[in-house]
PDB file of N, CA and C in Angstrom:
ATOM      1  N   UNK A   1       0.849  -1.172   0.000  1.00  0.00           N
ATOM      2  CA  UNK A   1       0.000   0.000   0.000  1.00  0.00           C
ATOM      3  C   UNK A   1       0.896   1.236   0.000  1.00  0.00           C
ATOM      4  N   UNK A   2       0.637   2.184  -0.901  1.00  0.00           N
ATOM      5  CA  UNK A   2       1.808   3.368  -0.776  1.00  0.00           C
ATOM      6  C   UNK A   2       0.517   4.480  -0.195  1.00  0.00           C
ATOM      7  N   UNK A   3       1.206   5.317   0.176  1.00  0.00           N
ATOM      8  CA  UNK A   3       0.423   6.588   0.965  1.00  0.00           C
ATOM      9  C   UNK A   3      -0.460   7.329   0.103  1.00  0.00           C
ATOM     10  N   UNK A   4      -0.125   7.354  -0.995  1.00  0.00           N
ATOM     11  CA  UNK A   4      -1.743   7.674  -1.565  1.00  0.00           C
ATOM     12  C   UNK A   4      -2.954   6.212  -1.259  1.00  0.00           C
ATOM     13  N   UNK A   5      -2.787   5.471  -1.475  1.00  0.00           N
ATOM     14  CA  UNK A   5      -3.768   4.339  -1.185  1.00  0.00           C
ATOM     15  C   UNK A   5      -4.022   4.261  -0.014  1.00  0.00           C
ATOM     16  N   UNK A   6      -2.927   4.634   1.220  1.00  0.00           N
ATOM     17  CA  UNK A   6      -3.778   4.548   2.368  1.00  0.00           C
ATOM     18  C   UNK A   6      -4.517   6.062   3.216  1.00  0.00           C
ATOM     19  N   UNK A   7      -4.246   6.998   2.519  1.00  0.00           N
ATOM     20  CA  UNK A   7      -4.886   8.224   2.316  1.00  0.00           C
ATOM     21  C   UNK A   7      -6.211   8.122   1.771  1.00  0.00           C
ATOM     22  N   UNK A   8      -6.129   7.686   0.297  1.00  0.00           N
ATOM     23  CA  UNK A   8      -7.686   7.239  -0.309  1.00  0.00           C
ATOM     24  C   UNK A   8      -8.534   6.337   0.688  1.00  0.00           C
ATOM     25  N   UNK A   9      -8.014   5.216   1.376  1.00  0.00           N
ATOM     26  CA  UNK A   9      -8.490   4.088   2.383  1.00  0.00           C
ATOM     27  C   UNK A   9      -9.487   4.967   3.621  1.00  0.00           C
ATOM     28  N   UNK A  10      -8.541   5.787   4.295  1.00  0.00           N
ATOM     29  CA  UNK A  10      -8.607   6.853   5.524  1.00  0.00           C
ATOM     30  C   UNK A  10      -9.645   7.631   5.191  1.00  0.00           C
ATOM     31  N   UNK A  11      -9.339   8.316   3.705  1.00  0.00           N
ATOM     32  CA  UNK A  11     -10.684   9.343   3.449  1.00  0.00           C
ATOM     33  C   UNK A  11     -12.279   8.665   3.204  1.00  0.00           C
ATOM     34  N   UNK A  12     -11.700   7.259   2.753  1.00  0.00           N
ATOM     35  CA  UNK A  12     -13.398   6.826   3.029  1.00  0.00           C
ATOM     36  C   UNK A  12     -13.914   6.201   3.522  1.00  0.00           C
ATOM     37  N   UNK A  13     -13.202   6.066   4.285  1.00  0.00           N
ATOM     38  CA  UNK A  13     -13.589   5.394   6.276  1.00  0.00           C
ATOM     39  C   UNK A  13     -13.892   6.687   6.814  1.00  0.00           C
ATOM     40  N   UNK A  14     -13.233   7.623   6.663  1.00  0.00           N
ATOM     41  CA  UNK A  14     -13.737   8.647   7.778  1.00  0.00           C
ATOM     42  C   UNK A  14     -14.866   9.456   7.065  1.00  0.00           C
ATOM     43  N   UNK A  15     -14.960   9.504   5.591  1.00  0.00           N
ATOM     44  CA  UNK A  15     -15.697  11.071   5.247  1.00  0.00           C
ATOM     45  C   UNK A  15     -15.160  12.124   5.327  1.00  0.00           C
ATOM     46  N   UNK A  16     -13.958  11.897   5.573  1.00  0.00           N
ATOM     47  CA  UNK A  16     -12.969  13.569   5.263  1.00  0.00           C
ATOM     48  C   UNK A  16     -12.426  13.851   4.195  1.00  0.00           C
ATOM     49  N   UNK A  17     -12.065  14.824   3.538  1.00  0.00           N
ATOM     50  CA  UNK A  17     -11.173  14.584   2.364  1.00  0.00           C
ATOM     51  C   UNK A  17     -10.329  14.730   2.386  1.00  0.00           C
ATOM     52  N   UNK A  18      -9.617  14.284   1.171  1.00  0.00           N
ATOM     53  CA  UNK A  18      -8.232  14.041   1.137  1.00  0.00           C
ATOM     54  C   UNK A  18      -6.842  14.387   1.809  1.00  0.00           C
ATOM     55  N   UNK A  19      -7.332  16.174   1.396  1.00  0.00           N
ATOM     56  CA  UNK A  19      -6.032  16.885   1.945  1.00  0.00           C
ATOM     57  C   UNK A  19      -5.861  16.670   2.809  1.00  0.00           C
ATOM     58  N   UNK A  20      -6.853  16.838   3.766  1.00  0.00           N
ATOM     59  CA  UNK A  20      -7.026  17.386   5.449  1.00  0.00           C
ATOM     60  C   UNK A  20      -6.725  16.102   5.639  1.00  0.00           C
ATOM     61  N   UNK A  21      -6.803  14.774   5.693  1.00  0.00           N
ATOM     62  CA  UNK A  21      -6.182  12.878   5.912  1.00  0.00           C
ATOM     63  C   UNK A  21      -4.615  13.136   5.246  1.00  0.00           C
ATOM     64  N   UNK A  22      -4.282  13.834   3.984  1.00  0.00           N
ATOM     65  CA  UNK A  22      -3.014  13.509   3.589  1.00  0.00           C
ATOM     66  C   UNK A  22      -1.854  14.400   4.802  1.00  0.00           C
ATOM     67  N   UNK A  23      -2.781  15.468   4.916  1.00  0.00           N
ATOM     68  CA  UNK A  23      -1.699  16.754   6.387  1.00  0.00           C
ATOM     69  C   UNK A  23      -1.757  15.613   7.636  1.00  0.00           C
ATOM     70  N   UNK A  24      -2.596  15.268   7.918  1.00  0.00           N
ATOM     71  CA  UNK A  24      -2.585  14.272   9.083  1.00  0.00           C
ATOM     72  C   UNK A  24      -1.221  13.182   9.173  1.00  0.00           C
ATOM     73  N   UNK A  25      -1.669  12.143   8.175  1.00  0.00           N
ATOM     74  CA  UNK A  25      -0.618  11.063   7.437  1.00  0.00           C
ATOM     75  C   UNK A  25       0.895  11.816   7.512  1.00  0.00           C
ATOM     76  N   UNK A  26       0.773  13.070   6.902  1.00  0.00           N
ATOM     77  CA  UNK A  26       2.429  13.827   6.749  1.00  0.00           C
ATOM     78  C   UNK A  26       2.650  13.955   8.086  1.00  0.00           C
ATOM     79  N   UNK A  27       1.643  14.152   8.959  1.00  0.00           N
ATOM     80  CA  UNK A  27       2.080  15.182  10.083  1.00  0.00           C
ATOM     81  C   UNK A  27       2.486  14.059  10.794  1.00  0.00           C
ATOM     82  N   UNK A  28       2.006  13.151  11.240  1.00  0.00           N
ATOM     83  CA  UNK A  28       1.845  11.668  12.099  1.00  0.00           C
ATOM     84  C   UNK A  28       3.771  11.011  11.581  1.00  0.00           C
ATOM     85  N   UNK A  29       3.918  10.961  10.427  1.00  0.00           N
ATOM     86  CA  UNK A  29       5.024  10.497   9.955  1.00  0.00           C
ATOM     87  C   UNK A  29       6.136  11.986  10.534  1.00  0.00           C
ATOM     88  N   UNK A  30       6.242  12.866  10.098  1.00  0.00           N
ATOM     89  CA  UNK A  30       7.042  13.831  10.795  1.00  0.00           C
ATOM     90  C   UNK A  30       7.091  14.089  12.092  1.00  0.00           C
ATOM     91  N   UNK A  31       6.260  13.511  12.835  1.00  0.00           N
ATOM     92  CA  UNK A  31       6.374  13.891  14.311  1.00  0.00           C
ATOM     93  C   UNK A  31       6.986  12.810  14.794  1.00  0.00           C
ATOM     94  N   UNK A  32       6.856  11.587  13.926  1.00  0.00           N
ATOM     95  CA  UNK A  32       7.674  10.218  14.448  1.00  0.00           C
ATOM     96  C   UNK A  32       9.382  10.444  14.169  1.00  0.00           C
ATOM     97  N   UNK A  33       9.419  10.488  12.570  1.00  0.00           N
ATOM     98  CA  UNK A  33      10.842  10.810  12.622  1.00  0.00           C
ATOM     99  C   UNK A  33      11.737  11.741  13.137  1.00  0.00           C
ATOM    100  N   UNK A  34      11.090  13.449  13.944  1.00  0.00           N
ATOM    101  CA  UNK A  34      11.600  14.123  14.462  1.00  0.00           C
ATOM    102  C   UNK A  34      11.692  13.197  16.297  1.00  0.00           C
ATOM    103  N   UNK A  35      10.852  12.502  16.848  1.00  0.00           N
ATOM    104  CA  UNK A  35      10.949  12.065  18.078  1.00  0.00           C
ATOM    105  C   UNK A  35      12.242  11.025  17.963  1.00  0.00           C
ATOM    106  N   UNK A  36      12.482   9.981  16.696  1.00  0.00           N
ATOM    107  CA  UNK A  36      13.526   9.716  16.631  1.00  0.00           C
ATOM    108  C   UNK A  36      14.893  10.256  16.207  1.00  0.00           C
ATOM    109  N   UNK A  37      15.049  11.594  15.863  1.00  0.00           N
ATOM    110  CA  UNK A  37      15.828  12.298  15.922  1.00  0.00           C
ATOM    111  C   UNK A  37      16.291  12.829  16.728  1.00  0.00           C
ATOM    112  N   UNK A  38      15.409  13.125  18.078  1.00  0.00           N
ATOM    113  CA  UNK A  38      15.707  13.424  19.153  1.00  0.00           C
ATOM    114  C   UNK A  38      15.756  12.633  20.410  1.00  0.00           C
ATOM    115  N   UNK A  39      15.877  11.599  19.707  1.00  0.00           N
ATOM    116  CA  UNK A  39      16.592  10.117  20.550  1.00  0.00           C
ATOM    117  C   UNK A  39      15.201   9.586  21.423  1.00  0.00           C
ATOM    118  N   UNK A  40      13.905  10.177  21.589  1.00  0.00           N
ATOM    119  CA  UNK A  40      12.877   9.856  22.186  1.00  0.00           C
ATOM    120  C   UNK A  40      12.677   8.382  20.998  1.00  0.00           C
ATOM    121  N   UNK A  41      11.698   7.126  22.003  1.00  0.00           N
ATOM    122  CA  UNK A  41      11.183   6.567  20.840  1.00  0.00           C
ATOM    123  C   UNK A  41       9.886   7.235  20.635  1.00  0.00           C
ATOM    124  N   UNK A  42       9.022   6.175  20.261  1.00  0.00           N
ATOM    125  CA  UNK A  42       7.348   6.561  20.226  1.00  0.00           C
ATOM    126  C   UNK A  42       6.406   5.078  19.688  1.00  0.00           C
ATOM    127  N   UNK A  43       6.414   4.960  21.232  1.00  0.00           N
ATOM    128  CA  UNK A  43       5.163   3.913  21.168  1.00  0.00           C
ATOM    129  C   UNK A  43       3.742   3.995  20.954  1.00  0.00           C
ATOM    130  N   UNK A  44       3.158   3.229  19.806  1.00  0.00           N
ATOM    131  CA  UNK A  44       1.803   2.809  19.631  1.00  0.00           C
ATOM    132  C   UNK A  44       0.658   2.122  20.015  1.00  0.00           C
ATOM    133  N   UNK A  45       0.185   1.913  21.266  1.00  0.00           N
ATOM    134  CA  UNK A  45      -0.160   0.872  21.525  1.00  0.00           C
ATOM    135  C   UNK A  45      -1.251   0.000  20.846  1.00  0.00           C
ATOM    136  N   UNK A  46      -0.781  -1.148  20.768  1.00  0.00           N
ATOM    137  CA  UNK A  46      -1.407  -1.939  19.827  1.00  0.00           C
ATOM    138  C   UNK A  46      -1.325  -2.138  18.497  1.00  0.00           C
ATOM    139  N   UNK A  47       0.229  -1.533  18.171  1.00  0.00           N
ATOM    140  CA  UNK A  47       0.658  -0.917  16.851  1.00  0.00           C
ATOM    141  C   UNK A  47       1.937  -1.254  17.227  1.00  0.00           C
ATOM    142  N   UNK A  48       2.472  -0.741  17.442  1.00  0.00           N
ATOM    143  CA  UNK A  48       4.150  -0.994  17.819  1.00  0.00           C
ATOM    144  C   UNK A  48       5.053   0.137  18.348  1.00  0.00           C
ATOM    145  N   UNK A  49       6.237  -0.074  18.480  1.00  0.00           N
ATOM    146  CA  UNK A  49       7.096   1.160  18.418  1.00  0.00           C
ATOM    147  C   UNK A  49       8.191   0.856  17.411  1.00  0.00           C
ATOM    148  N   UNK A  50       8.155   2.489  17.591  1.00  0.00           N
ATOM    149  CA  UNK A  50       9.725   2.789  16.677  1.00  0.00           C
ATOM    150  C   UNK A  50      10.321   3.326  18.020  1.00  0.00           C
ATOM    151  N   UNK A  51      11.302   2.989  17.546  1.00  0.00           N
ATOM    152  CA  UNK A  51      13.010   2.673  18.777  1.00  0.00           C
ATOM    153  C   UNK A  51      14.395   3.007  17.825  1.00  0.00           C
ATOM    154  N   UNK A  52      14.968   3.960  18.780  1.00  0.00           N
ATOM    155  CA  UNK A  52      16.575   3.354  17.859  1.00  0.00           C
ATOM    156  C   UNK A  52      17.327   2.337  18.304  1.00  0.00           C
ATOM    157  N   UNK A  53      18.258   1.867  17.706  1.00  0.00           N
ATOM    158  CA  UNK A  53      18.908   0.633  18.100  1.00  0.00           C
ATOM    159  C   UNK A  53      20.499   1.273  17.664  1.00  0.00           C
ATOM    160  N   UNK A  54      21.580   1.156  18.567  1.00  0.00           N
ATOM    161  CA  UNK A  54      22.725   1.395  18.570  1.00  0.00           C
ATOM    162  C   UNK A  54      23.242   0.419  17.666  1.00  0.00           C
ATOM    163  N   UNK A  55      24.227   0.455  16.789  1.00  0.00           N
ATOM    164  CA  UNK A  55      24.633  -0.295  16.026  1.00  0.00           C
ATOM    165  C   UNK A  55      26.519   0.000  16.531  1.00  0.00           C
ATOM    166  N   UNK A  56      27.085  -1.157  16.955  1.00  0.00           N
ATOM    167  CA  UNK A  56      28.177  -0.721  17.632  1.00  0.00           C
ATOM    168  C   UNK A  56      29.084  -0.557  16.444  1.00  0.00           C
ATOM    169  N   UNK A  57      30.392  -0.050  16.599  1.00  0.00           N
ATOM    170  CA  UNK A  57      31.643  -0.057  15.819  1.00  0.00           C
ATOM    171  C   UNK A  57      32.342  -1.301  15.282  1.00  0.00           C
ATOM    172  N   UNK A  58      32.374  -1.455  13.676  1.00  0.00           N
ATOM    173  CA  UNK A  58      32.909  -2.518  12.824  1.00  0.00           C
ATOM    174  C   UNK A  58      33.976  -2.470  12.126  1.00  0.00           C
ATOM    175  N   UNK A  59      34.565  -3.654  11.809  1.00  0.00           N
ATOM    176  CA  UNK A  59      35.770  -3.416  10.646  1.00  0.00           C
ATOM    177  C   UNK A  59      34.923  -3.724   9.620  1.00  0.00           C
ATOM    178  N   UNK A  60      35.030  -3.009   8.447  1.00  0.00           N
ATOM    179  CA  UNK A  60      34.213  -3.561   7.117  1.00  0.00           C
ATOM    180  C   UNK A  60      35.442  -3.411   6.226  1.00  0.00           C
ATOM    181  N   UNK A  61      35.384  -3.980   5.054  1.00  0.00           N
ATOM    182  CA  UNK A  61      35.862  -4.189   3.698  1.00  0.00           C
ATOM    183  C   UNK A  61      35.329  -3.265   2.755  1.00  0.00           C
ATOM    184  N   UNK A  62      36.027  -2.526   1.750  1.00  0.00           N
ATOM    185  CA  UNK A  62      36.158  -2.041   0.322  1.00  0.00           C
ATOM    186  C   UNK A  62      36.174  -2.957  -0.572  1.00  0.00           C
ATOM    187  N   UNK A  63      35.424  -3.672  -1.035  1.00  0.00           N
ATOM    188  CA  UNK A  63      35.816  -4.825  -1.810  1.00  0.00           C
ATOM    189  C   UNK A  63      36.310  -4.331  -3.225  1.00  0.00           C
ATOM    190  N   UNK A  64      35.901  -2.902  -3.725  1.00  0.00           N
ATOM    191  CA  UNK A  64      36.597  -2.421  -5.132  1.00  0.00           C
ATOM    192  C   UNK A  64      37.736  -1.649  -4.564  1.00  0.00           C
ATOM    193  N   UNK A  65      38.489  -1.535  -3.644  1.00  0.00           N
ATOM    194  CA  UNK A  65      39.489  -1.075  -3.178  1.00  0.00           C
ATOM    195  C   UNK A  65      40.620  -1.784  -2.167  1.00  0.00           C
ATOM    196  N   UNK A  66      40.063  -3.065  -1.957  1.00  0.00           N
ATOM    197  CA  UNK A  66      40.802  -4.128  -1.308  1.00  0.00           C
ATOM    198  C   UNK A  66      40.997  -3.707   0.168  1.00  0.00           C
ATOM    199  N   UNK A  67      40.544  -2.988   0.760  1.00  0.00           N
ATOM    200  CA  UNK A  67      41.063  -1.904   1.811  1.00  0.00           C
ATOM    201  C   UNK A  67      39.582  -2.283   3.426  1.00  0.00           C
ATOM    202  N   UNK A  68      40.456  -1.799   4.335  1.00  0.00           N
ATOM    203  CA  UNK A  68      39.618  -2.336   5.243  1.00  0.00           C
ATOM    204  C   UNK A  68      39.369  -0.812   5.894  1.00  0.00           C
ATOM    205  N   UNK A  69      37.913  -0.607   6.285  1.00  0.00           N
ATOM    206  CA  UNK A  69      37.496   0.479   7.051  1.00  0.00           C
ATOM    207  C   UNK A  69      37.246  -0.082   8.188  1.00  0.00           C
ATOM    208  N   UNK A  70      36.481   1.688   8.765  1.00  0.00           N
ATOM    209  CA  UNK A  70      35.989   1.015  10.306  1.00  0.00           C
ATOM    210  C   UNK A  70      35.249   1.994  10.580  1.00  0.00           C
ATOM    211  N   UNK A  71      33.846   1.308  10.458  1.00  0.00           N
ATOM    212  CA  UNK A  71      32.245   1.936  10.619  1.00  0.00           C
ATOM    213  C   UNK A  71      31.891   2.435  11.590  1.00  0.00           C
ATOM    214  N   UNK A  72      32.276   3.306  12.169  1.00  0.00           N
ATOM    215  CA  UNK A  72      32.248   3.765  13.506  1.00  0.00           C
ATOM    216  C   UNK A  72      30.379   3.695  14.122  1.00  0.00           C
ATOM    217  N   UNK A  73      30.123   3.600  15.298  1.00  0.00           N
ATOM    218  CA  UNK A  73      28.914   3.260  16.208  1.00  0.00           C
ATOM    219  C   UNK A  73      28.548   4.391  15.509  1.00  0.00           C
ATOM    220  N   UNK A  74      27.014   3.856  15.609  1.00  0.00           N
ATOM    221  CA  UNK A  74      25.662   4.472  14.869  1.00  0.00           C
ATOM    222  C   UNK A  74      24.432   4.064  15.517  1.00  0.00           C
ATOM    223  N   UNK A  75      23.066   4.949  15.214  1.00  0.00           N
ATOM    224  CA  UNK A  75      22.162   4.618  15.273  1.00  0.00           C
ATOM    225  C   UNK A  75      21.400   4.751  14.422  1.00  0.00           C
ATOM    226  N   UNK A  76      20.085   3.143  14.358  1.00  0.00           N
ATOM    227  CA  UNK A  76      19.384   2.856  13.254  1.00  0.00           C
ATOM    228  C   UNK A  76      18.021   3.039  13.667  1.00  0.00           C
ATOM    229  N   UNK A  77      16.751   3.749  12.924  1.00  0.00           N
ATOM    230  CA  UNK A  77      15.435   4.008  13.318  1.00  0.00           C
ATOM    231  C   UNK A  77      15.007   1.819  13.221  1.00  0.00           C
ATOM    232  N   UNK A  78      14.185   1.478  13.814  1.00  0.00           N
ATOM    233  CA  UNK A  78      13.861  -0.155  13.597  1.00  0.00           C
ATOM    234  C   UNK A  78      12.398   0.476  14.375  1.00  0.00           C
ATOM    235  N   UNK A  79      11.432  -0.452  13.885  1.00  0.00           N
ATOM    236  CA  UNK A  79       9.933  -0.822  14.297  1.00  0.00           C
ATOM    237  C   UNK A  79      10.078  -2.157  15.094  1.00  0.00           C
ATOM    238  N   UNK A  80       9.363  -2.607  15.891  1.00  0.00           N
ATOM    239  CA  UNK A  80       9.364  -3.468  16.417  1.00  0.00           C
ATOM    240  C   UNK A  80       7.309  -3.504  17.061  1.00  0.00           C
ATOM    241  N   UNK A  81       6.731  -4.785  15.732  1.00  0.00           N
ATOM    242  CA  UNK A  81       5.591  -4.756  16.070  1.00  0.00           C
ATOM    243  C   UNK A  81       4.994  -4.902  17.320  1.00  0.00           C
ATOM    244  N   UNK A  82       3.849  -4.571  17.921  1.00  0.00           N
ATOM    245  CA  UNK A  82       2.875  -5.309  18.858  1.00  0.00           C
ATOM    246  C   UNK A  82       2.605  -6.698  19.064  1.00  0.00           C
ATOM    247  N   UNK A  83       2.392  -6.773  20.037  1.00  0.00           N
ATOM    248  CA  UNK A  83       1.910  -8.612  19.776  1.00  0.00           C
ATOM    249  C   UNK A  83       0.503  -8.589  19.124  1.00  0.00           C
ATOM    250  N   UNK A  84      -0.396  -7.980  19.107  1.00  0.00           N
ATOM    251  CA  UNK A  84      -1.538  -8.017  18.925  1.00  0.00           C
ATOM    252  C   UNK A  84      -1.676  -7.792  17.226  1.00  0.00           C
ATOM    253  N   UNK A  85      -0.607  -6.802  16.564  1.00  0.00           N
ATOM    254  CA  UNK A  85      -0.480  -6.728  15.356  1.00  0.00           C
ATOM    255  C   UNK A  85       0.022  -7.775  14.362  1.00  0.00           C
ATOM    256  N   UNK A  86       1.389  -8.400  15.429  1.00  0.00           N
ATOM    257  CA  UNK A  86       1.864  -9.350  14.693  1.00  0.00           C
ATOM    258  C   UNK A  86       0.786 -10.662  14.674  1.00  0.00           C
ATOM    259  N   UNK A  87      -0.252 -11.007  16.028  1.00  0.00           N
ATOM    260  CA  UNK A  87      -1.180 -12.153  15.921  1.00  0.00           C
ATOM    261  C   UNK A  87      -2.160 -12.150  14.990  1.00  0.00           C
ATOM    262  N   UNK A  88      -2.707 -10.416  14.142  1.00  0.00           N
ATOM    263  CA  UNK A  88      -3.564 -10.698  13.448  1.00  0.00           C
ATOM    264  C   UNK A  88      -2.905 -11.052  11.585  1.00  0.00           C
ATOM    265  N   UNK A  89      -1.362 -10.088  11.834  1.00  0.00           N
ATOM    266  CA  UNK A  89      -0.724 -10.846  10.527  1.00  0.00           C
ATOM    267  C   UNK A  89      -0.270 -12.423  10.155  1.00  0.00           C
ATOM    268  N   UNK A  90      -0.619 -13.408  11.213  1.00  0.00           N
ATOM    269  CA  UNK A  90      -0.249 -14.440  10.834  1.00  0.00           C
ATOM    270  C   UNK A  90      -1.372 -15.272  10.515  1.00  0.00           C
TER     271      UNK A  90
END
């Protein structure tokens, strides 16, 4: 489903139109990725959370340069479903 389809979905479940569901959808997605920007997560309940996850420091390979780096510690945005979400996807 891409975000126009679940925009179209939203607007005719609710009876609202479009725009005013598509500002929502934008806004809902920007307020998530700014809370993970600012190291907060943001839990859903009954939905899931988004969390960052530390990704520690690696040696990696250049394989077109034969050469070995080193990926210094990072953090990655990850979802991690609900139980209740994941019981109705199976």
């Amino acid at each position: 489903m891409t975000k126009a389809e679940l925009v179209n979905a939203i607007a005719v479940q609710s009876g609202l139109d479009k725009t005013t569901v598509l500002t929502v959808v934008e806004g809902v997605m920007a307020n998530i990725k700014n809370s993970l920007a600012g190291g907060e997560p943001v839990f859903l309940r009954g939905f899931g959370s988004f969390i960052n996850k530390k990704r520690a420091e690696k040696l990696a390979r250049n394989i077109s340069t034969h050469t070995s780096i080193i990926v210094p510690e990072h953090r990655v945005p990850y979802f991690k479903p609900a139980k209740e979400f994941v019981a109705q996807v199976r």
